[in-house]
Protein backbone atom coordinates (compact mmCIF):
# COMPACT_ATOMS: atom_id res chain seq x y z
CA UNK A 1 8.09 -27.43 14.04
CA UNK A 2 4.90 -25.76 14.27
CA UNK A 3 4.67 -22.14 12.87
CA UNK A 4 4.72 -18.97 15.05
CA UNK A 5 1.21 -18.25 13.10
CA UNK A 6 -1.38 -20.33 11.91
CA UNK A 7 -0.94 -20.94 8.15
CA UNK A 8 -4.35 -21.25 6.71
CA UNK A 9 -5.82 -22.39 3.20
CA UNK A 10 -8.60 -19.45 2.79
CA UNK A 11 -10.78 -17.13 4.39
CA UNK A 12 -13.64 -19.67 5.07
CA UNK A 13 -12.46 -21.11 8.35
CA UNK A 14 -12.20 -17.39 9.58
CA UNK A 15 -14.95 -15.12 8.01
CA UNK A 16 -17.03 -15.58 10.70
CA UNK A 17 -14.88 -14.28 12.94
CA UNK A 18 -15.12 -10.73 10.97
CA UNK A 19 -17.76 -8.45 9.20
CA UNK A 20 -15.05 -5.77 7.64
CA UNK A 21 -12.26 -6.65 5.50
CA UNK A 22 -9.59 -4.13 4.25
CA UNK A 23 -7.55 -5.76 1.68
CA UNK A 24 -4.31 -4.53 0.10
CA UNK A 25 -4.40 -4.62 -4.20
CA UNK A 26 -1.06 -5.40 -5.16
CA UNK A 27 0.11 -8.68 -4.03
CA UNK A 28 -3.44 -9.75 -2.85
CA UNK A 29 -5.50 -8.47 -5.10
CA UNK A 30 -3.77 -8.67 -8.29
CA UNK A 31 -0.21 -8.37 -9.83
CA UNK A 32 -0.68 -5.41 -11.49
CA UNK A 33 -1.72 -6.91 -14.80
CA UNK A 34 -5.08 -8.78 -13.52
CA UNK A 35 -6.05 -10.76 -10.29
CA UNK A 36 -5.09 -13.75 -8.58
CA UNK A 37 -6.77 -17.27 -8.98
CA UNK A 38 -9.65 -17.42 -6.56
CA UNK A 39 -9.81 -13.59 -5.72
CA UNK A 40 -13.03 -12.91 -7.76
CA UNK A 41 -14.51 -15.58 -6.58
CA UNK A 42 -13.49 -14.99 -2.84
CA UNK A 43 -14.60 -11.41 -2.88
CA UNK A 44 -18.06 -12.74 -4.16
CA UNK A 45 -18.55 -15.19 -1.68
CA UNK A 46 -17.65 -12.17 1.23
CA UNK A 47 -20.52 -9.81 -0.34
CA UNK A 48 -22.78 -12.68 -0.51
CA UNK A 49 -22.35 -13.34 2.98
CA UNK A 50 -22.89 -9.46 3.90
CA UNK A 51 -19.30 -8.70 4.87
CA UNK A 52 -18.08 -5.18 4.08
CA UNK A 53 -15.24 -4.97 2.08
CA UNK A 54 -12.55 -2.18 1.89
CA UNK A 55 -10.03 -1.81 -0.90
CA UNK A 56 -7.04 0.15 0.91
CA UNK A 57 -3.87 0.49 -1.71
CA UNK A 58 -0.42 2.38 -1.73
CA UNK A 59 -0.91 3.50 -5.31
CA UNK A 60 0.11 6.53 -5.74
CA UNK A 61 -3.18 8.32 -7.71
CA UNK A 62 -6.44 8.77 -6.80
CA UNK A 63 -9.68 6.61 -6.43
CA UNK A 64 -10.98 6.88 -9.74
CA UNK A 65 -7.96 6.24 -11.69
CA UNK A 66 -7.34 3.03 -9.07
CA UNK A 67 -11.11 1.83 -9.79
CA UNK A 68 -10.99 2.43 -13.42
CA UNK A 69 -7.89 -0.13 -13.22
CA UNK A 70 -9.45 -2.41 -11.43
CA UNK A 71 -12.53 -2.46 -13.98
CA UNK A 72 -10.60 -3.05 -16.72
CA UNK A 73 -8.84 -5.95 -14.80
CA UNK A 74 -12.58 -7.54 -13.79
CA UNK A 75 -12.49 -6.50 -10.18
CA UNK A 76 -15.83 -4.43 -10.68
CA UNK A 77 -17.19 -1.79 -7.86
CA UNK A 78 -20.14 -5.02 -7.01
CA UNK A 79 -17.05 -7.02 -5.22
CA UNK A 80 -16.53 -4.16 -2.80
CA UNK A 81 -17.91 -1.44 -0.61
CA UNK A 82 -15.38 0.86 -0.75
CA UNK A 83 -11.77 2.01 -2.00
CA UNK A 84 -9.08 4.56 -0.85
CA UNK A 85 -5.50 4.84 -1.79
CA UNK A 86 -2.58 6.57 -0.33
CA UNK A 87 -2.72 8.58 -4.04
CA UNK A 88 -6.23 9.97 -2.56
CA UNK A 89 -4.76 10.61 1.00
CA UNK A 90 -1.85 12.38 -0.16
CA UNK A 91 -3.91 14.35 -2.39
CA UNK A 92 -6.61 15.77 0.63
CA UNK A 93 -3.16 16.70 2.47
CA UNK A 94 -2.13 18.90 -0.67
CA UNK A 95 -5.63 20.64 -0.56
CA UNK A 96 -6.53 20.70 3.09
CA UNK A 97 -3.04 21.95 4.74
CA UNK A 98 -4.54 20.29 8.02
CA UNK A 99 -1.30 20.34 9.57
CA UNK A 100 2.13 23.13 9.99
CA UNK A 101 4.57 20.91 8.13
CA UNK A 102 1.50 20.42 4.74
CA UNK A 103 0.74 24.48 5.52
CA UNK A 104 4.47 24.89 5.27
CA UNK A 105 4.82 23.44 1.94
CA UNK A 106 4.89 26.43 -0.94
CA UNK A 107 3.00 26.03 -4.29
CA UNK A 108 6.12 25.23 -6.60
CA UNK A 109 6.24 20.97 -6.78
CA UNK A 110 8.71 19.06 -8.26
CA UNK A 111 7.48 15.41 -8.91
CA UNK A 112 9.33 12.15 -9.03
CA UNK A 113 7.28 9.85 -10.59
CA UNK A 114 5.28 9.08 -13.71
CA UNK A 115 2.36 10.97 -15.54
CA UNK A 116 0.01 8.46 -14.63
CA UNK A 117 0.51 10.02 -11.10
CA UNK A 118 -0.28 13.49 -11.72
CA UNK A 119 -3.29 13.11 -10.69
CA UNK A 120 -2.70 13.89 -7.22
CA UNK A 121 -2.03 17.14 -7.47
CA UNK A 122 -3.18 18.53 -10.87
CA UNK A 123 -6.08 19.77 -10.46
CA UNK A 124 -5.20 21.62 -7.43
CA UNK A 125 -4.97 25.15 -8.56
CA UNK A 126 -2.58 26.64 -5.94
CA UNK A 127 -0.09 24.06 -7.04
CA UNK A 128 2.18 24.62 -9.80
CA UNK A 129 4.88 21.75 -11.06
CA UNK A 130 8.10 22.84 -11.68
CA UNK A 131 10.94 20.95 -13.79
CA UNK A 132 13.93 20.87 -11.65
CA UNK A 133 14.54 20.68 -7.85
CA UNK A 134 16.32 24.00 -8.18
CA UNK A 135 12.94 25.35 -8.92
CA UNK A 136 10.76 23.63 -5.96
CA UNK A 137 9.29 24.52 -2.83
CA UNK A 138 9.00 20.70 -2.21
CA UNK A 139 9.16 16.99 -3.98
CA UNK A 140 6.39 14.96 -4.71
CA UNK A 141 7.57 11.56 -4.79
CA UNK A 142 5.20 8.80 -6.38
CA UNK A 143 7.88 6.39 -7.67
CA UNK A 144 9.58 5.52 -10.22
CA UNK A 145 9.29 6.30 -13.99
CA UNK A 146 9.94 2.74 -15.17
CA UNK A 147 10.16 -0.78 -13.78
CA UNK A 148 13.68 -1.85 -14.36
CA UNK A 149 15.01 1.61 -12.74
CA UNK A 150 16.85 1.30 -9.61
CA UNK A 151 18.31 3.21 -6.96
CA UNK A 152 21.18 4.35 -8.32
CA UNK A 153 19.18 5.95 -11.15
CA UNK A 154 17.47 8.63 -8.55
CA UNK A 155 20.74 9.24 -6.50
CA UNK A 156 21.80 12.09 -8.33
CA UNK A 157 18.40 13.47 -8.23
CA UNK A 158 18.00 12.93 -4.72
CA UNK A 159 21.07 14.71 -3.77
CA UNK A 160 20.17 17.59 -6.09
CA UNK A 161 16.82 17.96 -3.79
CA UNK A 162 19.01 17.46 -0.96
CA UNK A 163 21.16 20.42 -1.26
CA UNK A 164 18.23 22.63 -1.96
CA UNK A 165 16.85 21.20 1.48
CA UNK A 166 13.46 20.75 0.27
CA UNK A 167 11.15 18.33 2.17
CA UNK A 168 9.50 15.46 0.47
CA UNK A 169 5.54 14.13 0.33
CA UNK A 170 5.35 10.61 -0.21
CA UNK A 171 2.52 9.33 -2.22
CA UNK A 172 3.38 5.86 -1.89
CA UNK A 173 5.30 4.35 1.48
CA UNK A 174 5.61 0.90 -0.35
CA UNK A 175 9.46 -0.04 -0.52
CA UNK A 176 8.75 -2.51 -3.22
CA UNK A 177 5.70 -3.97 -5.29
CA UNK A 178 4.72 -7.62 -7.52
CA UNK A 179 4.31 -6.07 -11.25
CA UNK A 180 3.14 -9.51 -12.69
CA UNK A 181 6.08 -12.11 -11.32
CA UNK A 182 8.88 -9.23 -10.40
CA UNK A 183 9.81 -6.83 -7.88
CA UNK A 184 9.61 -3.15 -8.84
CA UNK A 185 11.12 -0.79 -6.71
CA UNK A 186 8.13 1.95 -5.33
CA UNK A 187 8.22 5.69 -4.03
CA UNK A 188 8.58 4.12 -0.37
CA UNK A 189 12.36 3.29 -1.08
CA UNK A 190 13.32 6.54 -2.64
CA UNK A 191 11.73 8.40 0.30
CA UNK A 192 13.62 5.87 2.69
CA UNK A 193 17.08 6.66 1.04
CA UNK A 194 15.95 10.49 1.11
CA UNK A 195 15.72 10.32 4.67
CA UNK A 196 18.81 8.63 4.97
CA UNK A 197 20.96 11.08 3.29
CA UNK A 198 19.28 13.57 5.86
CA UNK A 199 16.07 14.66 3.93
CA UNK A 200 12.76 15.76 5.76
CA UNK A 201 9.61 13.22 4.61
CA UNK A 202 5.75 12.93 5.35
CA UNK A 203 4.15 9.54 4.41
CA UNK A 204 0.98 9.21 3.20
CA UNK A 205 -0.38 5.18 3.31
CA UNK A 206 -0.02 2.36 4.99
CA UNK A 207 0.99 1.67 7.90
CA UNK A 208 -0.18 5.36 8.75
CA UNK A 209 -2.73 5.96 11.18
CA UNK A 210 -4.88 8.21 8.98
CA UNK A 211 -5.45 5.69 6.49
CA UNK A 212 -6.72 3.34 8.92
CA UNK A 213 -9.23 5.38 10.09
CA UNK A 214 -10.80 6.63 7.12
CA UNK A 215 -10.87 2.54 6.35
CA UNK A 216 -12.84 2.25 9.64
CA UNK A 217 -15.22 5.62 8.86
CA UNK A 218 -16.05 3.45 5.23
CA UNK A 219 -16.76 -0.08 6.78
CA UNK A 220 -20.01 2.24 8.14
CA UNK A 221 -18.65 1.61 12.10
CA UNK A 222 -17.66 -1.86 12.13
CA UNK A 223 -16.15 -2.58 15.53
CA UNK A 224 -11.71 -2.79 15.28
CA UNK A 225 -11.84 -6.10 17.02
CA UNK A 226 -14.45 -7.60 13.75
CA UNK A 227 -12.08 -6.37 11.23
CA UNK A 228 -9.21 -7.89 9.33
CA UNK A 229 -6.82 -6.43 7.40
CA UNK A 230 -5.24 -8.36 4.40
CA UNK A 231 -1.45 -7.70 3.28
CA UNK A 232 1.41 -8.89 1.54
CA UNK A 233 4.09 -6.88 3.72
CA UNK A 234 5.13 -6.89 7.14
CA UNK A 235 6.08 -3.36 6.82
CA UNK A 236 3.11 -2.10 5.73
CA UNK A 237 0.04 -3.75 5.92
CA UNK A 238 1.05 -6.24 9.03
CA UNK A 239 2.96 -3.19 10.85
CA UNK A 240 -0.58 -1.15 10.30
CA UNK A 241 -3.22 -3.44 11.41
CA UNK A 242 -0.87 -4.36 14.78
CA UNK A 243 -0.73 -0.16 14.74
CA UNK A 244 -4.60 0.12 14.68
CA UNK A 245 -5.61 -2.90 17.10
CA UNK A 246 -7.16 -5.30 14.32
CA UNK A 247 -6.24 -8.61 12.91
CA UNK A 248 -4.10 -9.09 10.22
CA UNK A 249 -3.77 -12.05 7.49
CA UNK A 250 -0.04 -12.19 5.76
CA UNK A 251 -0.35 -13.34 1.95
CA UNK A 252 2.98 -15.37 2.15
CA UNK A 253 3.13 -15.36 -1.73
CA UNK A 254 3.53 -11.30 -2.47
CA UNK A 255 6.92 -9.38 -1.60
CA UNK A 256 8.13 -11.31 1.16
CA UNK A 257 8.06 -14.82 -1.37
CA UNK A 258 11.83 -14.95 -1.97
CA UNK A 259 12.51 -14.60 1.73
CA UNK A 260 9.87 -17.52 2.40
CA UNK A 261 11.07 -19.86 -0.09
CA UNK A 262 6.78 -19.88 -1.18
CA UNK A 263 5.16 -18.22 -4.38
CA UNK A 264 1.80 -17.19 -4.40
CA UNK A 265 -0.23 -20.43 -4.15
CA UNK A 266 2.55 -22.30 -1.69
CA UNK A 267 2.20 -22.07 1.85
CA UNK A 268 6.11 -21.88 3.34
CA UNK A 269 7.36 -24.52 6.24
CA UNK A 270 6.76 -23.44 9.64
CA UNK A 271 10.74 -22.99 9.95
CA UNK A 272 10.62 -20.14 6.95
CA UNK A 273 8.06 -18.29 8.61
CA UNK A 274 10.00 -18.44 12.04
CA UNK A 275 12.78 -17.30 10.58
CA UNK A 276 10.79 -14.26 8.68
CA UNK A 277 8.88 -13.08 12.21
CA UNK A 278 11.79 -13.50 13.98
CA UNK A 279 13.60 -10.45 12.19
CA UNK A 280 10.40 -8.49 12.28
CA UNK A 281 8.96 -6.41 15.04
CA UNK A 282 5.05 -7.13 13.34
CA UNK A 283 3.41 -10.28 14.16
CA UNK A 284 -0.21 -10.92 11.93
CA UNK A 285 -2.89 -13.26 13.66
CA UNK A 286 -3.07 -15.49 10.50
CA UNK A 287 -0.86 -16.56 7.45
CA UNK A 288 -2.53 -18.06 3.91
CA UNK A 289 -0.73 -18.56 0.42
CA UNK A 290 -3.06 -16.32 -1.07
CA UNK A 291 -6.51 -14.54 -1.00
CA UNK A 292 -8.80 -16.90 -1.43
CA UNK A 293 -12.08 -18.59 -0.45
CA UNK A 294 -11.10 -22.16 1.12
């Protein structure tokens, strides 16, 4: 059978097909604790060759926190041009208002999520966090406090937001994330289950269109159809490249590896992919095992 996409080994029989690259972090990058095999390597060879790289993540915080991570993991600012994060986007919506429903939103916050986080709103001085829903204007949601949480843990809290009807910002539209070798449940599926039990919600992140666009703006006007866009989810990063008219390449090895029968480093049989992009409406030009050079 011969795969709906072609599955390749690395970036080198494609590069010159591109001169910007916006690459997810977690699941392509690195799993949270340091980066793949071949990534620092790979990213060297693309500034080498004069490619512009863009660093586009779902983490919930800002720029500097995500760089300073990335540091101390040995991906240093020299293997890329430029980084954003959905932490950084959410944070601009908090101070600029740009919009009625972000103009809407009164000073009192209630955050879900860890202190690691509050650094998308704490230095804004017209916002003040509150410690119960029953005190809010609105919820920040950045995720979960710890890994082996679930669900079920934030139901009660939910519905306590719920019946105070107060809408939700989204820091981080990920549904799930690779923390070394596990799935760990992210701010995307909280806000999903939010809106299921009737709560209003505003993403900030992939597969926005905002995002995108600032992506574009820091690739210095790189032309859509010479860009690629490198992600481990359908959801997010696939459903957001299709969304802004560039290419995509699908690591098969990050949260979709269980589905594919592949970890990172295995490319899955053409039948495993089939049956993946057959329940999907997102279709990504290319498919590789990981992010790597050849």
């Amino acid at each position: 059978m011969t795969a709906p996409v072609p599955l390749i080994p690395g970036l080198a029989g494609i590069a010159d097909r591109y001169d910007g690259f916006i690459l997810d972090l977690w699941g392509v990058v690195h799993d949270g604790v340091k980066p793949y095999d071949g990534v620092v390597e790979c990213l060297s060879t693309l500034r080498r060759l004069g490619k512009r790289v863009c660093l586009l993540s779902n983490a919930p915080r800002r720029i500097a926190a995500a760089a300073a991570k990335l540091t101390a993991m040995g991906v240093t600012p020299d293997l890329y041009d430029a980084l954003y994060t959905s932490g950084e986007a959410s944070f601009e919506a908090l101070r600029d208002r740009g919009d009625a429903w972000h103009a809407a939103l009164g000073p009192k916050l209630f955050h879900i999520g860890p202190p690691r986080d509050n650094d998308v709103y704490d230095s804004l001085a017209d916002r003040v966090r509150v410690d119960s829903p029953e005190a809010a204007d609105f919820v920040l949601n950045t995720g979960i406090d710890d890994y082996d949480e679930t669900l079920a843990d934030y139901e009660p809290l939910l519905r306590r937001c719920l019946d105070r009807g107060l809408p939700m910002l989204c820091a981080n539209p990920d549904l799930v994330v690779v923390i070394d070798k596990t799935l760990v449940l992210c701010a995307g599926e909280l806000a999903r289950y939010y809106e299921q039990m009737g709560g209003d919600v505003r993403y900030h992140g992939k597969p926005h269109a905002p995002v995108y666009r600032r992506c574009f703006d820091l690739l210095g006007g790189v032309a859509p159809s010479r860009i690629l866009a490198v992600g481990d989810s359908l959801r997010t990063d696939v459903a957001g490249a299709n969304a802004a008219g560039i290419d995509s390449l699908f690591i098969t090895g990050g949260i979709h590896r269980e589905e594919l029968g592949s970890p990172l480093g295995e490319l899955p049989t053409p039948e495993n992919m089939a049956r993946l992009l057959a329940d999907s409406p997102h279709r990504p030009t290319w498919a590789a095992a990981g992010l790597r050079w050849g």
